[in-house]
C-alpha atoms as a PDB file:
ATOM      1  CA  UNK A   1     -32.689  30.920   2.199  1.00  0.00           C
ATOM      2  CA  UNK A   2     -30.565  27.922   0.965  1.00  0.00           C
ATOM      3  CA  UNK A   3     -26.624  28.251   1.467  1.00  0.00           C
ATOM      4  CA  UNK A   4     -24.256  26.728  -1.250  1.00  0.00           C
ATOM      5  CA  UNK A   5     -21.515  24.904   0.368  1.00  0.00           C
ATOM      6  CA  UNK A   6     -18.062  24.399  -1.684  1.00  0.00           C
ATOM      7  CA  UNK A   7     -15.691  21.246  -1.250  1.00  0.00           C
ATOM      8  CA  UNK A   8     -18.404  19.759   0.703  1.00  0.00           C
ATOM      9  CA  UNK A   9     -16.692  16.306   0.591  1.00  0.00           C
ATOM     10  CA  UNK A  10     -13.623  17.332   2.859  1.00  0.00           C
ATOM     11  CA  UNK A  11     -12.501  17.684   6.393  1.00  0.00           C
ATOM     12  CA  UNK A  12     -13.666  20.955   6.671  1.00  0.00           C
ATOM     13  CA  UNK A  13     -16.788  21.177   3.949  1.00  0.00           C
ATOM     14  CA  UNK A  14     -18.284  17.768   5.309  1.00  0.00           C
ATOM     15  CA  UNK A  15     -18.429  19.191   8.946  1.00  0.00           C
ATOM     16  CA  UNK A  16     -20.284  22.226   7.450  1.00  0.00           C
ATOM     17  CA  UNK A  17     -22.938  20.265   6.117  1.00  0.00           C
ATOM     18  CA  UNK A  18     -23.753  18.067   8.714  1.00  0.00           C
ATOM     19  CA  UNK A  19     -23.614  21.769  11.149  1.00  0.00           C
ATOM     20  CA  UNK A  20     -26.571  22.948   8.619  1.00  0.00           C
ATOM     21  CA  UNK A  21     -28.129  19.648   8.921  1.00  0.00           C
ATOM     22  CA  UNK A  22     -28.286  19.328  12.929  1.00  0.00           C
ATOM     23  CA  UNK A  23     -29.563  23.071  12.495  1.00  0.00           C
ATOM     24  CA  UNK A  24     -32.648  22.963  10.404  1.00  0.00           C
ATOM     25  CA  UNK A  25     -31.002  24.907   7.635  1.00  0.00           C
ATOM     26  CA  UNK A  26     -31.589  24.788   3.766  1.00  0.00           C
ATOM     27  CA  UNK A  27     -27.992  23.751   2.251  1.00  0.00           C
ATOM     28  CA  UNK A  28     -26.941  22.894  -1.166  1.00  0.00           C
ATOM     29  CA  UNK A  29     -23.544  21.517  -2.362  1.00  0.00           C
ATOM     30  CA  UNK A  30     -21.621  21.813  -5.508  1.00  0.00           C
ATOM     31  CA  UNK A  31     -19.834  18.369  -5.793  1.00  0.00           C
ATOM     32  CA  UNK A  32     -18.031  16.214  -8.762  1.00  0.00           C
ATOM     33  CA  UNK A  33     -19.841  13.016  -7.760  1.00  0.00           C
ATOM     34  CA  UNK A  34     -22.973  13.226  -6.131  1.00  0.00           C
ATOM     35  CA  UNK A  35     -23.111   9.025  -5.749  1.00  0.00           C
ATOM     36  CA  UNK A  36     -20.050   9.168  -3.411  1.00  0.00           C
ATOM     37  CA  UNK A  37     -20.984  11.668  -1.280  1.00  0.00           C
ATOM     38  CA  UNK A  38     -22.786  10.284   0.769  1.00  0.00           C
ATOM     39  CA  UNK A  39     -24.920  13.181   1.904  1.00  0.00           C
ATOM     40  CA  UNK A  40     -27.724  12.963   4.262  1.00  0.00           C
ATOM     41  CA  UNK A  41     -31.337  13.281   2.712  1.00  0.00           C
ATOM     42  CA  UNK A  42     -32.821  16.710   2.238  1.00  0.00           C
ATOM     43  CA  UNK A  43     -29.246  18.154   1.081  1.00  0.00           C
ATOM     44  CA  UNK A  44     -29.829  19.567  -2.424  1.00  0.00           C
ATOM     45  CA  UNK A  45     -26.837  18.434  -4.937  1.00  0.00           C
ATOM     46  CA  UNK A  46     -25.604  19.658  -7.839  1.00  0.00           C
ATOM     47  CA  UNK A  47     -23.253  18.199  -9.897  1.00  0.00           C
ATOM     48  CA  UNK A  48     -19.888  19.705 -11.182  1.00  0.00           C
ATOM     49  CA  UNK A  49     -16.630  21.709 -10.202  1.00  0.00           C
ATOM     50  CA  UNK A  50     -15.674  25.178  -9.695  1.00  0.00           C
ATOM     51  CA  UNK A  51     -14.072  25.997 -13.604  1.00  0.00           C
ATOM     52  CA  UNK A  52     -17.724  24.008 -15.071  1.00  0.00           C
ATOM     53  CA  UNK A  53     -19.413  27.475 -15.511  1.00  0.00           C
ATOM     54  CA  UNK A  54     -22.989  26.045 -16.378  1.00  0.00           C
ATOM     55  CA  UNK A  55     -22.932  23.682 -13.268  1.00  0.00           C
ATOM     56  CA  UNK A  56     -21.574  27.169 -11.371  1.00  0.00           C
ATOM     57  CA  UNK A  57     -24.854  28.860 -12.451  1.00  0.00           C
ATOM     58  CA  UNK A  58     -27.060  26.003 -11.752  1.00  0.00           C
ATOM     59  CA  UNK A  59     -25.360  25.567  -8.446  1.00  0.00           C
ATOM     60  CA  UNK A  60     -26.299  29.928  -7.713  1.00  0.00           C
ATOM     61  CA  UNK A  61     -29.508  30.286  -9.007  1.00  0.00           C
ATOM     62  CA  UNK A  62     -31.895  31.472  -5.848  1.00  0.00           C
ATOM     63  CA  UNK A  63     -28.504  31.417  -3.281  1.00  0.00           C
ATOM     64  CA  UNK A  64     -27.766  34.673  -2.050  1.00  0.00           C
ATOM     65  CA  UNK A  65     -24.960  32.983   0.089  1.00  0.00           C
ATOM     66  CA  UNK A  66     -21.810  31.079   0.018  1.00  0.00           C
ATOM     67  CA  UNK A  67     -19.672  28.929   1.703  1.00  0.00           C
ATOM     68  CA  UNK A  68     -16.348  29.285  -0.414  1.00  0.00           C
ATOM     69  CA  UNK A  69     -13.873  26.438  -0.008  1.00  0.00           C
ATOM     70  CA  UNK A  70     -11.307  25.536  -2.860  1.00  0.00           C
ATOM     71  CA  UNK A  71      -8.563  22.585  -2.490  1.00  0.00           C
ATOM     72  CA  UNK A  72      -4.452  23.958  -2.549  1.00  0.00           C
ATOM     73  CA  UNK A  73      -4.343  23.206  -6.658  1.00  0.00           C
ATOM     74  CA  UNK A  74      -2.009  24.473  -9.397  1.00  0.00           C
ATOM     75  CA  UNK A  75      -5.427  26.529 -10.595  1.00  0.00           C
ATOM     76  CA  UNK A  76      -6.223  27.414  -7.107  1.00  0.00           C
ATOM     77  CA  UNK A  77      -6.666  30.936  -7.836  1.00  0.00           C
ATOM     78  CA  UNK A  78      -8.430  30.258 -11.144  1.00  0.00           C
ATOM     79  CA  UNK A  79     -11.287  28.394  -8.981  1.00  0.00           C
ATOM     80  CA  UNK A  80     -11.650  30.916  -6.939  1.00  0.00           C
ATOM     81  CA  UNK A  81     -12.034  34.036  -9.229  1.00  0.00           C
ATOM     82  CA  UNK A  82     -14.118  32.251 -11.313  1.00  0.00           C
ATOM     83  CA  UNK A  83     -16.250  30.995  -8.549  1.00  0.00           C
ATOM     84  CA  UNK A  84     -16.572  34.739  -7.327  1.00  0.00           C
ATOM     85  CA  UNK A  85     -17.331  35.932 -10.295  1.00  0.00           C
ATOM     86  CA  UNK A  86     -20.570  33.827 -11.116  1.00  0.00           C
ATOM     87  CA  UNK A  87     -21.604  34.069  -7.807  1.00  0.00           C
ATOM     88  CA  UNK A  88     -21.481  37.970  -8.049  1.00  0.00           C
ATOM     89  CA  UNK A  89     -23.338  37.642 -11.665  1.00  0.00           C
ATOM     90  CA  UNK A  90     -25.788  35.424 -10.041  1.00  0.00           C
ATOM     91  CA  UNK A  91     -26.815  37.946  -7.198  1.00  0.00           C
ATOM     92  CA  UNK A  92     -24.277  36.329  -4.038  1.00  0.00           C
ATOM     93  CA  UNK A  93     -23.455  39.246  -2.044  1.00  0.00           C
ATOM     94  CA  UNK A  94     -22.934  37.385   1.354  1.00  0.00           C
ATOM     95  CA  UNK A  95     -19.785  35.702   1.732  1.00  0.00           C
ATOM     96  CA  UNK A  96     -17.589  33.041   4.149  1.00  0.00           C
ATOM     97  CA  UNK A  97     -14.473  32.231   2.553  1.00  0.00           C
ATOM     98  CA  UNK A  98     -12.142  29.600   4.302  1.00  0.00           C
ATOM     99  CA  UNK A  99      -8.440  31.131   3.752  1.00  0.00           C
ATOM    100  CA  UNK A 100      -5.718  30.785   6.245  1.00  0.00           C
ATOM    101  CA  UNK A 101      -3.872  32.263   9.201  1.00  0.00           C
ATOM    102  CA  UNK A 102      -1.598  34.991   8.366  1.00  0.00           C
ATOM    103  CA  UNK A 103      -1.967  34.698   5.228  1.00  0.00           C
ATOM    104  CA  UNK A 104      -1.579  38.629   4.167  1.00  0.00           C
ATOM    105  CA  UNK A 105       2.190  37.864   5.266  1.00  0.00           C
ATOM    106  CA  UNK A 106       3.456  34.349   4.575  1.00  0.00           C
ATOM    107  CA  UNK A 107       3.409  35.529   0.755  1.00  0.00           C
ATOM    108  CA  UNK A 108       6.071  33.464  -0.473  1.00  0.00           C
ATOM    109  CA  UNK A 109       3.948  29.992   0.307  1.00  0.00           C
ATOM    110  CA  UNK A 110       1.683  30.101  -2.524  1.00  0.00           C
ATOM    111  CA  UNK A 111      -1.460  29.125  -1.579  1.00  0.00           C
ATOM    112  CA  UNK A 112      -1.336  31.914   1.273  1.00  0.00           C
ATOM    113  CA  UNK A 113      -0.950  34.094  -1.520  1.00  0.00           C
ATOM    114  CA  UNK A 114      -3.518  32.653  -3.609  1.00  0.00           C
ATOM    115  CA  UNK A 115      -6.223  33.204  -0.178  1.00  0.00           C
ATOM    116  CA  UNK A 116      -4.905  36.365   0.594  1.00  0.00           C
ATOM    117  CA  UNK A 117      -5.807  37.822  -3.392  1.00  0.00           C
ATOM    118  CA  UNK A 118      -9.011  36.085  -2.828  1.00  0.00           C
ATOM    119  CA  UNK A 119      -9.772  37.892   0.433  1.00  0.00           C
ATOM    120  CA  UNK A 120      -8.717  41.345  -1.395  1.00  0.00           C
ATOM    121  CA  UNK A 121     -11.163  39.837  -4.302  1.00  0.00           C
ATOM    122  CA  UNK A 122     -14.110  39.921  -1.769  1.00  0.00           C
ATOM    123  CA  UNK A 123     -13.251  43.830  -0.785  1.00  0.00           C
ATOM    124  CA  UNK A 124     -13.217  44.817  -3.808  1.00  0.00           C
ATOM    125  CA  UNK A 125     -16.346  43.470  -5.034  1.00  0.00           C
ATOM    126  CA  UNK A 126     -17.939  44.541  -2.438  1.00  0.00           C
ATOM    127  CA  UNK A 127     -19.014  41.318  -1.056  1.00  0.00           C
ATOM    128  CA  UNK A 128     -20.835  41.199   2.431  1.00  0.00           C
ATOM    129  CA  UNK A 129     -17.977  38.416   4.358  1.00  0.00           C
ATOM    130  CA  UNK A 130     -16.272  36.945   6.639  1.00  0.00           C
ATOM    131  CA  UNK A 131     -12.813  35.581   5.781  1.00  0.00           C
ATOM    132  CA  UNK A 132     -12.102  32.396   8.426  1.00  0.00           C
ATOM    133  CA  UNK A 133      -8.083  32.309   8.622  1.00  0.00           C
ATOM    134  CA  UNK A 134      -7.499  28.613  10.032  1.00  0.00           C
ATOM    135  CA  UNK A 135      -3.942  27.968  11.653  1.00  0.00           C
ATOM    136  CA  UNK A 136      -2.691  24.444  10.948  1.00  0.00           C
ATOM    137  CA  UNK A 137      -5.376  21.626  11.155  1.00  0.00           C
ATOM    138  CA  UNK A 138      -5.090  19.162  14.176  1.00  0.00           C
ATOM    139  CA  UNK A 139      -6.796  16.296  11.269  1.00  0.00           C
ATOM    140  CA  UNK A 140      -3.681  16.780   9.633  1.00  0.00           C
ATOM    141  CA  UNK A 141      -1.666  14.479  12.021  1.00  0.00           C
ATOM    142  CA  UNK A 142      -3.806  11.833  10.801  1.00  0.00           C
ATOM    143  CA  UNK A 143      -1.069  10.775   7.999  1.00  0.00           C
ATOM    144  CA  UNK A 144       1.472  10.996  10.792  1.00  0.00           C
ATOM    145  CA  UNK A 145       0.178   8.632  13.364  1.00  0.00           C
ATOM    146  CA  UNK A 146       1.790   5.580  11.918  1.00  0.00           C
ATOM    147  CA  UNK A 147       5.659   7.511  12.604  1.00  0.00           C
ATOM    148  CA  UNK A 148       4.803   8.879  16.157  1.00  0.00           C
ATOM    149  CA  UNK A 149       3.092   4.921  16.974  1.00  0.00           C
ATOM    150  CA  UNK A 150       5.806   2.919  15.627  1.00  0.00           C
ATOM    151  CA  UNK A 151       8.868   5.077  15.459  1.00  0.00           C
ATOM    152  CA  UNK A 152       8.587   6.871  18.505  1.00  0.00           C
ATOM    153  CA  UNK A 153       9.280  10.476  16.818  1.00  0.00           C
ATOM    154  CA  UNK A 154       7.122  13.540  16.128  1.00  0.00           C
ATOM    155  CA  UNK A 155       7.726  14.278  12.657  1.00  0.00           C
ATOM    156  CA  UNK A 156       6.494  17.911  11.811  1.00  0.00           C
ATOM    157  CA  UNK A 157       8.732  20.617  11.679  1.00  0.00           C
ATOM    158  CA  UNK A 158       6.676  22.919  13.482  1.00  0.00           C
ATOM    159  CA  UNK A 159       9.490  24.660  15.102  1.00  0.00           C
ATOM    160  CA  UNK A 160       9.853  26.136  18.603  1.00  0.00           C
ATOM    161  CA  UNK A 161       7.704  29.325  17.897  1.00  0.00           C
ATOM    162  CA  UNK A 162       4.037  27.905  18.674  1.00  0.00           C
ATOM    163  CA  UNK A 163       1.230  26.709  16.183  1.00  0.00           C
ATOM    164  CA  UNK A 164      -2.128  27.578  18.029  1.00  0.00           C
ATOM    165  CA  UNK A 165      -3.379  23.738  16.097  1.00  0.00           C
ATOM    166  CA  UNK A 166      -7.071  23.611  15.347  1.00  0.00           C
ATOM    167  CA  UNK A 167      -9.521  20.859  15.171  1.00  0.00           C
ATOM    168  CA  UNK A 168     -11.411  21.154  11.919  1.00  0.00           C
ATOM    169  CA  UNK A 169     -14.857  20.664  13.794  1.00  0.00           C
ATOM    170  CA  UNK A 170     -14.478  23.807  15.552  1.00  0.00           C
ATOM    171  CA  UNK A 171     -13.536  25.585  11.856  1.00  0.00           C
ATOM    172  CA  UNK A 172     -16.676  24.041  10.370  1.00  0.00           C
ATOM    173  CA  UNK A 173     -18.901  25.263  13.244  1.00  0.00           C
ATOM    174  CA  UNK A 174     -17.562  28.382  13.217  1.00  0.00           C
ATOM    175  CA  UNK A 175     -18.315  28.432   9.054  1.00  0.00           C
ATOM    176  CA  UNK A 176     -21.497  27.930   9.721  1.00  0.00           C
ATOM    177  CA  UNK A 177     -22.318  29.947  12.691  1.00  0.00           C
ATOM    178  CA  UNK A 178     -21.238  32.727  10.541  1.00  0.00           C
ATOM    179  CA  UNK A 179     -22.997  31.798   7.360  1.00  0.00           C
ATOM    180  CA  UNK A 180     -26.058  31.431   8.898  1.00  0.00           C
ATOM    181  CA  UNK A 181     -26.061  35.008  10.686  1.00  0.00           C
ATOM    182  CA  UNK A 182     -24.811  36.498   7.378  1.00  0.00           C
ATOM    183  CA  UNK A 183     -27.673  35.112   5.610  1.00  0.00           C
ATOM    184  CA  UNK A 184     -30.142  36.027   8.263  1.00  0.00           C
ATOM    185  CA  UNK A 185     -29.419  39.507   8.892  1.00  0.00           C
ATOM    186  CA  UNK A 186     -31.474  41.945   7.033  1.00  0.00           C
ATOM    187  CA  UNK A 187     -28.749  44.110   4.679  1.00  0.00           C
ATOM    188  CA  UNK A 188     -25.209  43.309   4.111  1.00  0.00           C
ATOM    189  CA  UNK A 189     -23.135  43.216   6.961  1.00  0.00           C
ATOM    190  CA  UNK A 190     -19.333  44.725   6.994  1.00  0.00           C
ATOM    191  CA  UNK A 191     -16.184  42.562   5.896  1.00  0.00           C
ATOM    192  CA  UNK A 192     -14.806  40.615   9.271  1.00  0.00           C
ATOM    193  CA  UNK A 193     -12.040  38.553   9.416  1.00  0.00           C
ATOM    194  CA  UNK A 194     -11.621  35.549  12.596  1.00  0.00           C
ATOM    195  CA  UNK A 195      -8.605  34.090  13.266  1.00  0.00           C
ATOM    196  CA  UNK A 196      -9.410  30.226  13.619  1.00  0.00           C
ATOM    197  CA  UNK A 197      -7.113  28.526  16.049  1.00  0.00           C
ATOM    198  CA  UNK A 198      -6.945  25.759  18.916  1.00  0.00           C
ATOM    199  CA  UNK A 199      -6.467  26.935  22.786  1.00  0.00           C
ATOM    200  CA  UNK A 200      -3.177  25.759  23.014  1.00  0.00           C
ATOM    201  CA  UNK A 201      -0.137  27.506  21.336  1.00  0.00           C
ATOM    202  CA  UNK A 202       2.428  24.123  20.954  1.00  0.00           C
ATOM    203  CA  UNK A 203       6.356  23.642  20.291  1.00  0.00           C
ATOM    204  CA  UNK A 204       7.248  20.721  18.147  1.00  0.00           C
ATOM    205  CA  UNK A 205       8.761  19.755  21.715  1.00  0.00           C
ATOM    206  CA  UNK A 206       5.259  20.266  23.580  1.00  0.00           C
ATOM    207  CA  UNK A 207       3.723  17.954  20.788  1.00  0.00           C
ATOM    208  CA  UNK A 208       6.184  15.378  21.655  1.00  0.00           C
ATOM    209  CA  UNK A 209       5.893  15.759  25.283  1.00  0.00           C
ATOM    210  CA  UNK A 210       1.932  15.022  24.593  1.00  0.00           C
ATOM    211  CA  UNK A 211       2.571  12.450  22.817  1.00  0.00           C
ATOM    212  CA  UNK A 212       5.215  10.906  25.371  1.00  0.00           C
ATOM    213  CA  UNK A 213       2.428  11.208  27.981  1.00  0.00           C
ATOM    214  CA  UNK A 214      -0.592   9.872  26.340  1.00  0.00           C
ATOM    215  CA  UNK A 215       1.419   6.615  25.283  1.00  0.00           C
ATOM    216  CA  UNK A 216       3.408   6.096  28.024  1.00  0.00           C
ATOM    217  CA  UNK A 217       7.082   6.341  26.435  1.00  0.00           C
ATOM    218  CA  UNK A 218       9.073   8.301  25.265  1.00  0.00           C
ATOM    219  CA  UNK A 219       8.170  10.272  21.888  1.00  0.00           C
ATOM    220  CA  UNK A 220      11.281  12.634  20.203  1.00  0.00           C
ATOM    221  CA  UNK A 221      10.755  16.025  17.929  1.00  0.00           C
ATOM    222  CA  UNK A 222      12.153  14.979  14.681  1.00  0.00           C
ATOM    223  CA  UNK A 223      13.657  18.464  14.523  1.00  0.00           C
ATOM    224  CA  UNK A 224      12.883  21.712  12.537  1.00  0.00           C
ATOM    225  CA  UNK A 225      14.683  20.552   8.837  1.00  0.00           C
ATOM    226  CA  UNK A 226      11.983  20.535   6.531  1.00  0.00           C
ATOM    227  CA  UNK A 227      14.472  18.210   4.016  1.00  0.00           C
ATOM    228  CA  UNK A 228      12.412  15.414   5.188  1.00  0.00           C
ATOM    229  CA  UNK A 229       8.909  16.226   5.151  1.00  0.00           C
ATOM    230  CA  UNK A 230       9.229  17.149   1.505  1.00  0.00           C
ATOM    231  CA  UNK A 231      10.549  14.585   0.652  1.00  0.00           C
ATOM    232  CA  UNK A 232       7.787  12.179   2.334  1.00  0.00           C
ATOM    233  CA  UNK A 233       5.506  14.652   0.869  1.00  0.00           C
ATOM    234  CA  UNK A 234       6.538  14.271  -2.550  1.00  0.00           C
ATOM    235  CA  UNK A 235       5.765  10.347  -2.021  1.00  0.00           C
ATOM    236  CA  UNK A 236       2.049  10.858  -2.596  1.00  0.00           C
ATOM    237  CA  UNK A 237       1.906  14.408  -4.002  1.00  0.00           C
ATOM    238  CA  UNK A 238       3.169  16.470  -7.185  1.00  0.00           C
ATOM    239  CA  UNK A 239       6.451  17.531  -6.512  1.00  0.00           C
ATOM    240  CA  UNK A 240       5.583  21.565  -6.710  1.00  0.00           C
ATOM    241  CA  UNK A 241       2.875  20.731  -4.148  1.00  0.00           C
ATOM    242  CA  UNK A 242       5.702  18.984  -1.722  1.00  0.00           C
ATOM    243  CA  UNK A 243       7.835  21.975  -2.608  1.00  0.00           C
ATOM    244  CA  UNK A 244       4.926  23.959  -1.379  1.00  0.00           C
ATOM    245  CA  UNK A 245       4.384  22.579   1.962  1.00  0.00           C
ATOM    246  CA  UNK A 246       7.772  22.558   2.766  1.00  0.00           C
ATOM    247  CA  UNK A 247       7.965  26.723   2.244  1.00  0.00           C
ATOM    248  CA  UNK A 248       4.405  26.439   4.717  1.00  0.00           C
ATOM    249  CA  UNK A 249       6.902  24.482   7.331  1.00  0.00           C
ATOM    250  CA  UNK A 250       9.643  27.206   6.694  1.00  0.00           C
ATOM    251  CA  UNK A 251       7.071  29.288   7.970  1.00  0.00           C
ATOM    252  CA  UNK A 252       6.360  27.604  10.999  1.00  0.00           C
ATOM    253  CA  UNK A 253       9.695  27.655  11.613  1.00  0.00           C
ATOM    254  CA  UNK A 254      10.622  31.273  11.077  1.00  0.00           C
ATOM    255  CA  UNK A 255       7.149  32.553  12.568  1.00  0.00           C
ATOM    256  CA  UNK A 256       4.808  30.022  14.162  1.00  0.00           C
ATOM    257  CA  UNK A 257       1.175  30.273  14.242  1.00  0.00           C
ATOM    258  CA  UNK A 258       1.095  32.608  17.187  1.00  0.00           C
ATOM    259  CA  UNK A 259      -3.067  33.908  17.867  1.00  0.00           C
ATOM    260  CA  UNK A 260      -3.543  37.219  18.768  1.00  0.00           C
ATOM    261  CA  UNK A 261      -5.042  38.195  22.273  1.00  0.00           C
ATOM    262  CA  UNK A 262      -8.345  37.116  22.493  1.00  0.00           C
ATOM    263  CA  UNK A 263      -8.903  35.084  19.339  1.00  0.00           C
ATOM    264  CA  UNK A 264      -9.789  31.692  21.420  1.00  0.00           C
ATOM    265  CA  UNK A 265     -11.787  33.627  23.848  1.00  0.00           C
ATOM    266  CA  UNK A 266     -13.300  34.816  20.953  1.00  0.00           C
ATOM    267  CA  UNK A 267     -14.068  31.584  19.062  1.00  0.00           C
ATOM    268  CA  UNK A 268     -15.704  30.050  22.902  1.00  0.00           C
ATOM    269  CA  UNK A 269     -18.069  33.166  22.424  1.00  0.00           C
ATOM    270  CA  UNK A 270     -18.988  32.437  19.079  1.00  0.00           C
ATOM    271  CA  UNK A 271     -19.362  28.783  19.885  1.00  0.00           C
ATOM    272  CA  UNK A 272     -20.626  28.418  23.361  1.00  0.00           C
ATOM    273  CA  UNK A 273     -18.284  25.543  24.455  1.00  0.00           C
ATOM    274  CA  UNK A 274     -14.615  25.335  24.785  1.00  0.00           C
ATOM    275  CA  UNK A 275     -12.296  24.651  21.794  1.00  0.00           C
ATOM    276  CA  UNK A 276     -10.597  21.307  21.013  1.00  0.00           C
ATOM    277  CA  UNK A 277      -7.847  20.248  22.283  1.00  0.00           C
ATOM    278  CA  UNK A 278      -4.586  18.785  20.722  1.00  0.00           C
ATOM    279  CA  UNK A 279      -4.430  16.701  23.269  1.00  0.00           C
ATOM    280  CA  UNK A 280      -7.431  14.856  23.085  1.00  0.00           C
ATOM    281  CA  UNK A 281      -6.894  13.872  19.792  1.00  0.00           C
ATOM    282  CA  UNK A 282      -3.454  12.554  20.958  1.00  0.00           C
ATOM    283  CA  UNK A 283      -5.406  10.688  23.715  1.00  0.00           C
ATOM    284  CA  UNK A 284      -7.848   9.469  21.118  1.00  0.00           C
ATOM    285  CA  UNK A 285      -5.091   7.944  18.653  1.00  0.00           C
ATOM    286  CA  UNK A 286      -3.423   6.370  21.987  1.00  0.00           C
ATOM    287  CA  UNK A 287      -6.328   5.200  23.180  1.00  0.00           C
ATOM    288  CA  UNK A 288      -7.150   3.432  20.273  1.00  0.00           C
ATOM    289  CA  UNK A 289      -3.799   1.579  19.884  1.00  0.00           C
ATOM    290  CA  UNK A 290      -4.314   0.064  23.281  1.00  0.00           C
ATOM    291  CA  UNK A 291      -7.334  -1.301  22.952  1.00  0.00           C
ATOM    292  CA  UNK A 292      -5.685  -2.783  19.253  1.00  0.00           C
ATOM    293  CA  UNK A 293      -3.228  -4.822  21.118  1.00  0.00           C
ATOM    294  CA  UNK A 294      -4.744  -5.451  24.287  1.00  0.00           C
END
């Protein structure tokens, strides 16, 4: 049957798509602007958000499964009820829902919350699901390139705990992996929940020293003070959202993003292939520098 993918259009949603597509399998997405997605042909769209109820029920009618992804917003946890809701209304018993690592613990940071009421949601209800809990993305150092290239200093306050950093390829392959089983398999299959993380469990030092050996000098840890990352947070974002990231980086801090034994063995199983590595993105921002001012 056809899968419904939410937040199709991001880092995570976009990989699922194009996973589907490379696969052979039916996959529709609910997305505000269908003319800048961008979508390859033979993806069915429908237009709208997850609090525009009629575009909800469009979006459901004939799906039996989901792919639930929903942005860290102020209504956060208003999408996501909602979304549940129609879907369960509409005959969606199967379930992947993209939370986050730890997230029944690291309560205080609100959108862990949020993911952790929405996993509890999908017990509740009964759903048939798999709840993907993603340590920190690898993509994410995107924004901080520019510091690291020009500065010379590693800039997250990940701490000296560990943050098992994931690439959000091996997320979205996982997503689908799992969506398409769910939705093959004859009867509803019990709740599971998959800790997503990278193979490597890395300091804010070991991120540095990476980054001192891929570019070929030296690279510092900013340090664990979060002071500054909200505040360069709050330069592009709403201040409570800043405010939020910087309790996340607390966390990191206080508790890393330490996997459990056997998660990455378990993710190669699932996947057939190893896992990315932080390092070869590191290599792949380095190398392309060089080759800018060569």
């Amino acid at each position: 049957m056809t899968i419904l993918v939410t937040g199709a259009t991001g880092r995570v949603g976009r990989h699922v798509v194009e996973q589907f597509v490379k696969r052979d399998a039916k996959v529709r997405v609910l997305t505000r602007d269908p003319s800048k997605a961008g979508f390859p042909a033979g993806v069915d769209v429908v237009q709208g958000d997850l609090l525009d109820i009629d575009a909800l029920r469009k979006a459901f009618a004939g799906i039996r499964t989901l792919f639930l992804l929903n942005a860290v917003t102020g209504d956060e946890f208003t999408q996501c009820l909602v979304t549940l809701n129609v879907a369960r209304k509409a005959g969606v018993e199967r379930v992947v829902y993209l939370s986050v690592f730890d997230a029944d613990r690291a309560v205080n940071v609100p959108h862990f919350a949020v993911k952790f009421g929405a996993e509890r949601m999908l017990e509740a209800m009964d759903f048939s699901a798999t709840i993907l809990r993603p340590s920190y993305f690898i993509d994410n150092e995107a924004m901080i390139k520019d510091v690291i290239l020009q500065h010379g200093v590693y800039p997250m306050p990940i701490g000296s705990k560990g943050v098992a950093m994931v690439d959000a390829r091996d997320i979205a392959e996982v997503a689908a992996i799992e969506l398409i089983r769910r939705d093959a398999a004859p009867g509803k299959l019990p709740i599971e929940t998959i800790n997503v993380v990278g193979p490597d469990t890395l300091t804010g030092a070991d991120v540095a020293a990476i980054w001192t050996d891929v570019l070929g000098r030296p690279v510092a840890y900013g340090g664990d003070d979060p002071s500054g990352f909200e505040a360069n947070m709050a330069t592009f974002m709403p201040k409570w959202q800043a405010y939020e990231m910087r309790l996340m980086a607390e966390r990191w801090v206080s508790d890393g993003m330490i996997p459990e034994t056997g998660d990455a063995e378990r993710l190669t199983t699932i996947l057939g292939r190893p896992l990315h590595a932080y390092r070869d993105f590191a290599a792949g921002i380095a190398g392309s520098e060089k080759a800018a001012t060569a």
